[in-house]
Protein backbone atom coordinates (compact mmCIF):
# COMPACT_ATOMS: atom_id res chain seq x y z
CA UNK A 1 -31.30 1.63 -59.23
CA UNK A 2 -29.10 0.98 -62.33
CA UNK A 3 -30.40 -1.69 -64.75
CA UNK A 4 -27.89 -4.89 -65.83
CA UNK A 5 -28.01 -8.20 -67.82
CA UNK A 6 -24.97 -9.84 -67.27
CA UNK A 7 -22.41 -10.75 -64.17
CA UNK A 8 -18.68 -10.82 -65.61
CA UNK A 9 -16.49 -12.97 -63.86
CA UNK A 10 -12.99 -10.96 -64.73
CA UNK A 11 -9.62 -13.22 -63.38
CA UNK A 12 -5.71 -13.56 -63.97
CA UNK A 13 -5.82 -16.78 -65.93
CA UNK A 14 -4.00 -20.02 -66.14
CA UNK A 15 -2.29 -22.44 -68.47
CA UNK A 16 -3.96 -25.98 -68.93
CA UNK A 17 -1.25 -27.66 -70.59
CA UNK A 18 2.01 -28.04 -71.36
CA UNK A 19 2.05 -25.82 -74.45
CA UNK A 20 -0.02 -23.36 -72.99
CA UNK A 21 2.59 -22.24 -70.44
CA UNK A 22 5.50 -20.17 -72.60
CA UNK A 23 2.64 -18.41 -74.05
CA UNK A 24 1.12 -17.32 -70.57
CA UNK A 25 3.92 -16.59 -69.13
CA UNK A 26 4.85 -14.11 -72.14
CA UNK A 27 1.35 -12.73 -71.72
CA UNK A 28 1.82 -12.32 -67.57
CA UNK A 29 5.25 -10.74 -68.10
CA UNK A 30 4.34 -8.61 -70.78
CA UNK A 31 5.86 -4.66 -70.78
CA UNK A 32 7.72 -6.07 -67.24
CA UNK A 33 11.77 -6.56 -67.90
CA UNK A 34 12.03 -9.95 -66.50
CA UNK A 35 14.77 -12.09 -67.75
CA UNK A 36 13.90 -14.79 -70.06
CA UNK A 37 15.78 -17.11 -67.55
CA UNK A 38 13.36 -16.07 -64.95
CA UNK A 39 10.14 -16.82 -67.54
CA UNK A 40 11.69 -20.29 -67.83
CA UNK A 41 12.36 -20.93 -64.01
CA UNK A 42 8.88 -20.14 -63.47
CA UNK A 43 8.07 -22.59 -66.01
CA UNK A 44 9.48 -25.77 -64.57
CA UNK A 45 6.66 -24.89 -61.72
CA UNK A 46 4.19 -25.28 -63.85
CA UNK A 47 5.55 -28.61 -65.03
CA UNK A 48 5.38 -30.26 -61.93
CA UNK A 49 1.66 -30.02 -62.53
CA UNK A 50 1.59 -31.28 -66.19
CA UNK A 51 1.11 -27.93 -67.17
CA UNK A 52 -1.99 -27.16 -65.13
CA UNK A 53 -3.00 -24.27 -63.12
CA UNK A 54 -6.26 -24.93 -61.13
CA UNK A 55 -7.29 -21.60 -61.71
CA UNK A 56 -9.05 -22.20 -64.20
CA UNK A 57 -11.62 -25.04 -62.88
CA UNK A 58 -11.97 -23.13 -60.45
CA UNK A 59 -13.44 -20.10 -62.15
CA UNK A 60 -15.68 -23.33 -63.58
CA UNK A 61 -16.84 -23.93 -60.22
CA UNK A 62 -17.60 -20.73 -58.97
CA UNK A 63 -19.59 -19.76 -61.73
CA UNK A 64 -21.70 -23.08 -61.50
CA UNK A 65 -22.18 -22.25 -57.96
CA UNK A 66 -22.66 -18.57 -58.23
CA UNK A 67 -25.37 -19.77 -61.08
CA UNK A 68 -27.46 -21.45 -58.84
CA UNK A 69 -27.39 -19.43 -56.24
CA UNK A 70 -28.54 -16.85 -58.68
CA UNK A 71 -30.90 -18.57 -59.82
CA UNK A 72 -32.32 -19.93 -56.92
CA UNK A 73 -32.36 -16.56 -54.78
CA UNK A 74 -32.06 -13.78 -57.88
CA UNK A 75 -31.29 -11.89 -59.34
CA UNK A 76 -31.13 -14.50 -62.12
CA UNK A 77 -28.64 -12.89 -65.17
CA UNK A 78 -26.00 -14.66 -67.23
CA UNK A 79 -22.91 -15.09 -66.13
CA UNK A 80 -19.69 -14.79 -68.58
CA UNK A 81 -15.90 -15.03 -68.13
CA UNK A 82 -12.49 -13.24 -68.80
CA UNK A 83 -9.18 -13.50 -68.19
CA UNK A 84 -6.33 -11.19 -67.74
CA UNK A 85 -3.37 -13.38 -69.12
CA UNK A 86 -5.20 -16.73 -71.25
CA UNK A 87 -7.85 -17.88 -72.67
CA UNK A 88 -11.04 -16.98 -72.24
CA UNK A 89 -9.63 -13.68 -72.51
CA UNK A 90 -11.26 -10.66 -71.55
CA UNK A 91 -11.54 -9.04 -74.83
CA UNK A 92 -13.23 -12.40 -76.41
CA UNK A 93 -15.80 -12.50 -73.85
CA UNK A 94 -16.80 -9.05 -73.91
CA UNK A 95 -17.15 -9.30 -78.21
CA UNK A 96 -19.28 -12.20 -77.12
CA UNK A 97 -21.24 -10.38 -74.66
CA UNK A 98 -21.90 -7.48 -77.61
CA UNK A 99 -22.64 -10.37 -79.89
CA UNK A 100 -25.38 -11.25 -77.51
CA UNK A 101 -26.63 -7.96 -77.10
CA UNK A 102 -25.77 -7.25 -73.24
CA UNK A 103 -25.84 -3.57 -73.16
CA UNK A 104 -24.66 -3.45 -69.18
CA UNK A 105 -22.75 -6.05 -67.15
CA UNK A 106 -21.65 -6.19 -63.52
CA UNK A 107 -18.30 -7.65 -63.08
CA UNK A 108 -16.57 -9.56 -60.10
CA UNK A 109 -12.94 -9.53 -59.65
CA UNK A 110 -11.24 -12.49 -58.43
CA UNK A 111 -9.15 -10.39 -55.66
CA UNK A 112 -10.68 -9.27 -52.13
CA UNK A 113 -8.08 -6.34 -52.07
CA UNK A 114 -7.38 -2.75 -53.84
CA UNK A 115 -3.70 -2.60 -54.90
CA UNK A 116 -2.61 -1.23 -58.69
CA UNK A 117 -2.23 -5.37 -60.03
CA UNK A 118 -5.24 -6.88 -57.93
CA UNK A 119 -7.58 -3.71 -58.86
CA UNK A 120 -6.89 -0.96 -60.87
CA UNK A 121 -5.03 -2.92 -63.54
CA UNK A 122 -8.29 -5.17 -64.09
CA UNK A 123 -10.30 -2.12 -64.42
CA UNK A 124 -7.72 -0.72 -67.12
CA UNK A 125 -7.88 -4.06 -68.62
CA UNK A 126 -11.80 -3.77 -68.81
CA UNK A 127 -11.60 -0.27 -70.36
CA UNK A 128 -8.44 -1.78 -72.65
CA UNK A 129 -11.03 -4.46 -73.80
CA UNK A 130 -13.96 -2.23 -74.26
CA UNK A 131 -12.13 0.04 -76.78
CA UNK A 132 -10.86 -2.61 -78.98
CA UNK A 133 -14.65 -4.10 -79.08
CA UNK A 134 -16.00 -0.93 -79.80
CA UNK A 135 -19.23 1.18 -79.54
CA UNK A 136 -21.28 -1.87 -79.38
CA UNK A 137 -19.04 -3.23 -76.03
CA UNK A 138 -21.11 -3.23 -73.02
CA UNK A 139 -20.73 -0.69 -70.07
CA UNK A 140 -19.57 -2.71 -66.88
CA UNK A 141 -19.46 -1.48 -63.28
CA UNK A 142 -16.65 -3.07 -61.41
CA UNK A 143 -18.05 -4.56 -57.66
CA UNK A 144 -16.06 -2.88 -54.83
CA UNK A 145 -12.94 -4.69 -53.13
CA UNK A 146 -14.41 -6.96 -50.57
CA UNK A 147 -11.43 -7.97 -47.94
CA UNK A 148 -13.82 -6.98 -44.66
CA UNK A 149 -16.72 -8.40 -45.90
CA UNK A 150 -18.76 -10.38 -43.03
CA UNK A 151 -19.20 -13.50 -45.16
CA UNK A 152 -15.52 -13.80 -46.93
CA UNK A 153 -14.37 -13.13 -43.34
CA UNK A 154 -16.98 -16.55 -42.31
CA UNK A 155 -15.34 -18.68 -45.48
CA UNK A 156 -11.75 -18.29 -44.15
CA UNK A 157 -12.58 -18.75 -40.67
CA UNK A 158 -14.50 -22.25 -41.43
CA UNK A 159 -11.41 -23.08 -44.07
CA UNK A 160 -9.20 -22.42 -40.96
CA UNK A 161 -11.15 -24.25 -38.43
CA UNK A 162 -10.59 -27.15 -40.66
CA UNK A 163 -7.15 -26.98 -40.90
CA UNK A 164 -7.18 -26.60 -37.56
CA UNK A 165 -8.69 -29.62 -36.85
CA UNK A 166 -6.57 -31.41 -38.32
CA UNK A 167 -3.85 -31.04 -35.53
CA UNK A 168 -6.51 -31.73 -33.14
CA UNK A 169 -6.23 -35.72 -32.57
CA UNK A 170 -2.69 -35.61 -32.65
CA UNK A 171 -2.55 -32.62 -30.16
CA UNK A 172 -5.17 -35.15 -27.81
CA UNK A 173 -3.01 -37.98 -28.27
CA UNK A 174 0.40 -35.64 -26.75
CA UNK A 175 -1.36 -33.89 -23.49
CA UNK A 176 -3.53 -31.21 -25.72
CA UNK A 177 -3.49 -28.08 -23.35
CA UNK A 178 -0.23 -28.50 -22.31
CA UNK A 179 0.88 -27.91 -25.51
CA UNK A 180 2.02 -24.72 -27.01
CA UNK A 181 -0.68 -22.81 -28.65
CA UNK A 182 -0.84 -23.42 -32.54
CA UNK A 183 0.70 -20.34 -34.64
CA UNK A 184 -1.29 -19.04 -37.12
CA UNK A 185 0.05 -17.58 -40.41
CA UNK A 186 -2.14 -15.16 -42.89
CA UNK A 187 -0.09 -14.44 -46.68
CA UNK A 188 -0.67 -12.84 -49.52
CA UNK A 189 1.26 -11.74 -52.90
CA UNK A 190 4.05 -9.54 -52.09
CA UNK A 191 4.03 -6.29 -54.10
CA UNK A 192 6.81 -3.71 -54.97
CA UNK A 193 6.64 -1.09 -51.44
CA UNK A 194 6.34 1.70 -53.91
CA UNK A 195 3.41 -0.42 -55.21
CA UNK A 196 2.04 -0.54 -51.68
CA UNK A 197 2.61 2.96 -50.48
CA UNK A 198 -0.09 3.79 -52.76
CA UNK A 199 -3.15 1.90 -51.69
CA UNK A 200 -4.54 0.39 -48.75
CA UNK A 201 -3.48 -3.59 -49.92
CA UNK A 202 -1.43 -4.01 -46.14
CA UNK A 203 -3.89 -2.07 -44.40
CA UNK A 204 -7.00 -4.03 -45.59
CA UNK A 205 -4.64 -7.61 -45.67
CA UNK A 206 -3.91 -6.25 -41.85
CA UNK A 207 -7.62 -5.95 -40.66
CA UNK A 208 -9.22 -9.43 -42.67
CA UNK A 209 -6.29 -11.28 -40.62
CA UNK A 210 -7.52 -9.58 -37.28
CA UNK A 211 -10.98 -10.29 -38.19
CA UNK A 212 -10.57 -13.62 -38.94
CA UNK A 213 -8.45 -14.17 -35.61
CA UNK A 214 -10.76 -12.77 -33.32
CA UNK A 215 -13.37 -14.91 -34.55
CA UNK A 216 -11.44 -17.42 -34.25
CA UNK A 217 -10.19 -16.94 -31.00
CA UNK A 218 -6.49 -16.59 -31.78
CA UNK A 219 -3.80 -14.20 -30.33
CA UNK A 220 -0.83 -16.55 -32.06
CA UNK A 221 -1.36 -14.85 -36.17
CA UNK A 222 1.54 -12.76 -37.84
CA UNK A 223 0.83 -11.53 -41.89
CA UNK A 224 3.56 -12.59 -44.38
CA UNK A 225 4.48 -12.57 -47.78
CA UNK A 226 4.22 -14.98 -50.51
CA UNK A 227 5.45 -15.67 -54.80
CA UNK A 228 7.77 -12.36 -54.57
CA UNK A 229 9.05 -11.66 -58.07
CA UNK A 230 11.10 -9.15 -59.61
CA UNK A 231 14.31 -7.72 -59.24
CA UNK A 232 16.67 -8.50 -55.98
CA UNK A 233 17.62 -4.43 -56.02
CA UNK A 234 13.33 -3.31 -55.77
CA UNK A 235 12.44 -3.70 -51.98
CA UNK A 236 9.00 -5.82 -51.84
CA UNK A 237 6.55 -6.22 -49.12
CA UNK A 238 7.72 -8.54 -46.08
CA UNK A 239 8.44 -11.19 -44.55
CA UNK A 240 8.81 -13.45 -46.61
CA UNK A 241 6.96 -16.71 -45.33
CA UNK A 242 9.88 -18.91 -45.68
CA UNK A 243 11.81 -16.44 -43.51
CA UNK A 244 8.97 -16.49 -41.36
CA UNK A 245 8.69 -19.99 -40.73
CA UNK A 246 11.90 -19.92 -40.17
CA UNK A 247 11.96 -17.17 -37.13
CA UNK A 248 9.24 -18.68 -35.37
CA UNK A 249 10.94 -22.36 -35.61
CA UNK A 250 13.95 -20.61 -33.62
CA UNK A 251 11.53 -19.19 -31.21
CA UNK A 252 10.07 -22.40 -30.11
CA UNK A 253 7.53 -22.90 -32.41
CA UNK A 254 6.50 -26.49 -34.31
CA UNK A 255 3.15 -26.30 -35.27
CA UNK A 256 1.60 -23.79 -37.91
CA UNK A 257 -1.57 -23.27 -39.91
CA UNK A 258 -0.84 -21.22 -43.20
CA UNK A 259 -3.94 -19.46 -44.24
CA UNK A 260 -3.31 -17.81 -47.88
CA UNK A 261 -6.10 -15.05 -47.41
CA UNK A 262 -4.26 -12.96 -49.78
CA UNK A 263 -6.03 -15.39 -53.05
CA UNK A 264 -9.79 -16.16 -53.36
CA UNK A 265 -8.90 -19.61 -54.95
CA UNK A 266 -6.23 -22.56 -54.82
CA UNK A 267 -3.96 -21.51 -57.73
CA UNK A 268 -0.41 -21.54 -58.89
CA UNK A 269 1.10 -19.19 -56.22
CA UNK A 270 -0.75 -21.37 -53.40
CA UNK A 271 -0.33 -24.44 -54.26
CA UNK A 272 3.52 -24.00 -55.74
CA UNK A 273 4.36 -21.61 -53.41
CA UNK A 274 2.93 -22.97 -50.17
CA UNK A 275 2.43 -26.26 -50.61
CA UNK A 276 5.85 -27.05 -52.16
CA UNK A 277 8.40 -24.70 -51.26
CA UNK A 278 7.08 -23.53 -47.72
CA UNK A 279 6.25 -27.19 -47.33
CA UNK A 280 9.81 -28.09 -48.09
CA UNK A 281 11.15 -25.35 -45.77
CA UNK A 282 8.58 -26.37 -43.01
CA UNK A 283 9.73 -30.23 -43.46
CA UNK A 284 13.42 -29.62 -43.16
CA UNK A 285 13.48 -27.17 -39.83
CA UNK A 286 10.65 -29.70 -37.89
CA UNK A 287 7.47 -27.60 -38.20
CA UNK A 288 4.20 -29.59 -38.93
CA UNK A 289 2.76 -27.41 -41.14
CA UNK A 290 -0.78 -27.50 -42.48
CA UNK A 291 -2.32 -25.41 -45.18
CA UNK A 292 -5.77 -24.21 -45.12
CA UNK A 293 -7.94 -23.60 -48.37
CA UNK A 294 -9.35 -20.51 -49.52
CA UNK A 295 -12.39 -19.36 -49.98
CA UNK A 296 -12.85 -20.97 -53.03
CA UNK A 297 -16.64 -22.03 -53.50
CA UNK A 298 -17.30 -21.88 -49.78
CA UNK A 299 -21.41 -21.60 -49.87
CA UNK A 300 -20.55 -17.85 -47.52
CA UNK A 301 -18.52 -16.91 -50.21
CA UNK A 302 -21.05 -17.34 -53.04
CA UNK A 303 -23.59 -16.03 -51.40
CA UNK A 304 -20.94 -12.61 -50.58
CA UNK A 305 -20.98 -12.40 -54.38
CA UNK A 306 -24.72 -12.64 -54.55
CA UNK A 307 -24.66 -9.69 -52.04
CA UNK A 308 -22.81 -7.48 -53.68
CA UNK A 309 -24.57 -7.80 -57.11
CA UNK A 310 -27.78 -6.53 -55.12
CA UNK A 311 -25.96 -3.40 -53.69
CA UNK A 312 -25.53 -2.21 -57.34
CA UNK A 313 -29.40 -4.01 -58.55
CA UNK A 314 -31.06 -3.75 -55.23
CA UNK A 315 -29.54 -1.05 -53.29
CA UNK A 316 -29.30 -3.23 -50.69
CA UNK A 317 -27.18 -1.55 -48.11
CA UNK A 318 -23.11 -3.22 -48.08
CA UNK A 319 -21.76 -5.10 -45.17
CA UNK A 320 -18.42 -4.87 -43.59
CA UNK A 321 -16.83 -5.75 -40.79
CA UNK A 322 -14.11 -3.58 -38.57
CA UNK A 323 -13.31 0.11 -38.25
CA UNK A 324 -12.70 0.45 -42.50
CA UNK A 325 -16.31 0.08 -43.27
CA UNK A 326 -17.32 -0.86 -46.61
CA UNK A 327 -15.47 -0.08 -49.66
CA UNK A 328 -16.32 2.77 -52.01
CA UNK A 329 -16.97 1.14 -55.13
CA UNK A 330 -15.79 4.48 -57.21
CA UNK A 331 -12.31 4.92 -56.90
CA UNK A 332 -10.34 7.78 -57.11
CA UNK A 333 -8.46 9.06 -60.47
CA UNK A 334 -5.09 8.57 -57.91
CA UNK A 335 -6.34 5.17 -56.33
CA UNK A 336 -3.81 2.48 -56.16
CA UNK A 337 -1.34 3.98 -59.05
């Protein structure tokens, strides 16, 4: 088996301040011609949350988990950081991991599925970041796309049972069973349809929704859409889950659990775009809405990490639920263009 000395954590990045947004926005919508009145409208999002995205801490707290649960169960090998869009950037961290001498690095992508933006993008960004570090830049094997892995699949069912739960009292309290069954709602980022006719992003989003469902125990689930952006004219993946909500409030329907299993972690898109504007939507048509987390730093979901890492140190054979089996973790030179 291949030799490495470092895990790279490689993410999209987040402002953590007020000043810090402009600049990541310009950075996110970089080469893309979005109007300037768009950057700004985005913006005033961010400002609701003093500038924050939790994105960021939360990278923080899935390294410090993912650290001890390397170091408790190996393999034990530093861990380092890069974004996409701010700071730490990805180009930074790998001069820093040449500074240190790491000659080969593993790295973990903070998306589940393979799409152009959630895979091969970070991989071009990689090989962007390795050419302007130079010869001394580490090799790095990226860890396949996980979506149907057994133990992300067991974090989002245990997030959902929660949220769940929470309608449970109240549901006891108005005759339980003879109340209609809660609907359950999987999103994820929209993408351009000529985006997604060229990878397997509504396929794989398709089959971690029915695997989380059966496990569950539900028939009730629909996928949606979520944080669409772009121009009105470019048709995007749908529905939308405002639309959504919508539809199933005319069909009867008053109680919901969103599950966001499109995102790995409780960012701007989630907590924005769910927990504000669907919330809104939900509030003002008379559906009780309630949001489950993601996966986050869900002990199954650190320990998926530490699994993969030994199918590329260990050979340790890779898990996967459903018909898809595993994912390759070479892609093809046509993969998700």
């Amino acid at each position: 088996m291949a030799s490495y000395d470092a895990i790279l954590i490689v993410s999209f990045g987040g402002p953590e301040g007020m000043d810090h947004v402009i600049p990541f926005l310009e950075n996110v919508l970089r080469g893309r011609n979005v109007p300037r009145e768009r950057l700004l409208q985005v913006a005033r999002h961010y400002e609701m949350f003093d500038g924050i995205s939790p994105i960021n801490q939360q990278n923080r707290d899935l390294i410090s988990a993912l650290k001890v649960e390397l170091e408790t169960n190996g393999p034990s090998l530093p861990i380092y950081w890069g974004n996409r869009n701010w700071h730490p950037l990805l180009q930074d961290t790998i001069q820093q991991m040449a500074d240190d001498g790491i000659k080969r690095a593993l790295a973990f992508v903070t998306s589940a599925y393979s799409s152009y933006s959630s895979c091969r993008q970070y991989r071009q960004n990689i090989t962007d970041a390795q050419t302007e570090v130079g010869s001394l830049a580490p090799s790095i094997d990226k860890l396949r796309a996980f979506y149907n892995h057994p133990l992300f699949v067991e974090a989002n069912v245990e997030q959902i049972r929660i949220a769940t739960g929470r309608f449970d009292h109240s549901r006891t309290h108005r005759g339980g069973d003879s109340l209609p069954p809660l609907h359950l709602v999987f999103t994820a980022h929209s993408i351009p349809l000529s985006m997604a006719e060229n990878c397997d992003y509504t396929a794989q989003l398709t089959e971690t929704g029915s695997l989380i469902a059966e496990q569950l125990g539900i028939t009730n689930w629909q996928l949606v859409y979520q944080s669409r952006s772009g121009s009105p004219m470019q048709p995007w993946l749908g529905p939308d889950i405002t639309d959504h909500l919508r539809e199933i409030r005319n069909n009867g329907v008053t109680e919901v659990v969103v599950a966001p299993i499109g995102f790995v972690s409780d960012h701007m898109e989630v907590i924005y775009d769910l927990d504000v504007e669907a919330q809104k939507v939900a509030k003002e048509i008379g559906i009780n809405m309630v949001r489950a987390s993601t996966a986050g730093t869900h002990p199954a979901f650190v320990k998926m990490i530490r699994e993969l890492i030994l199918e590329k140190t260990a050979g340790s054979k890779p898990r996967a639920l459903g018909s898809r089996g595993p994912r390759n973790d070479v892609c093809a030179v046509d993969c998700c263009l």
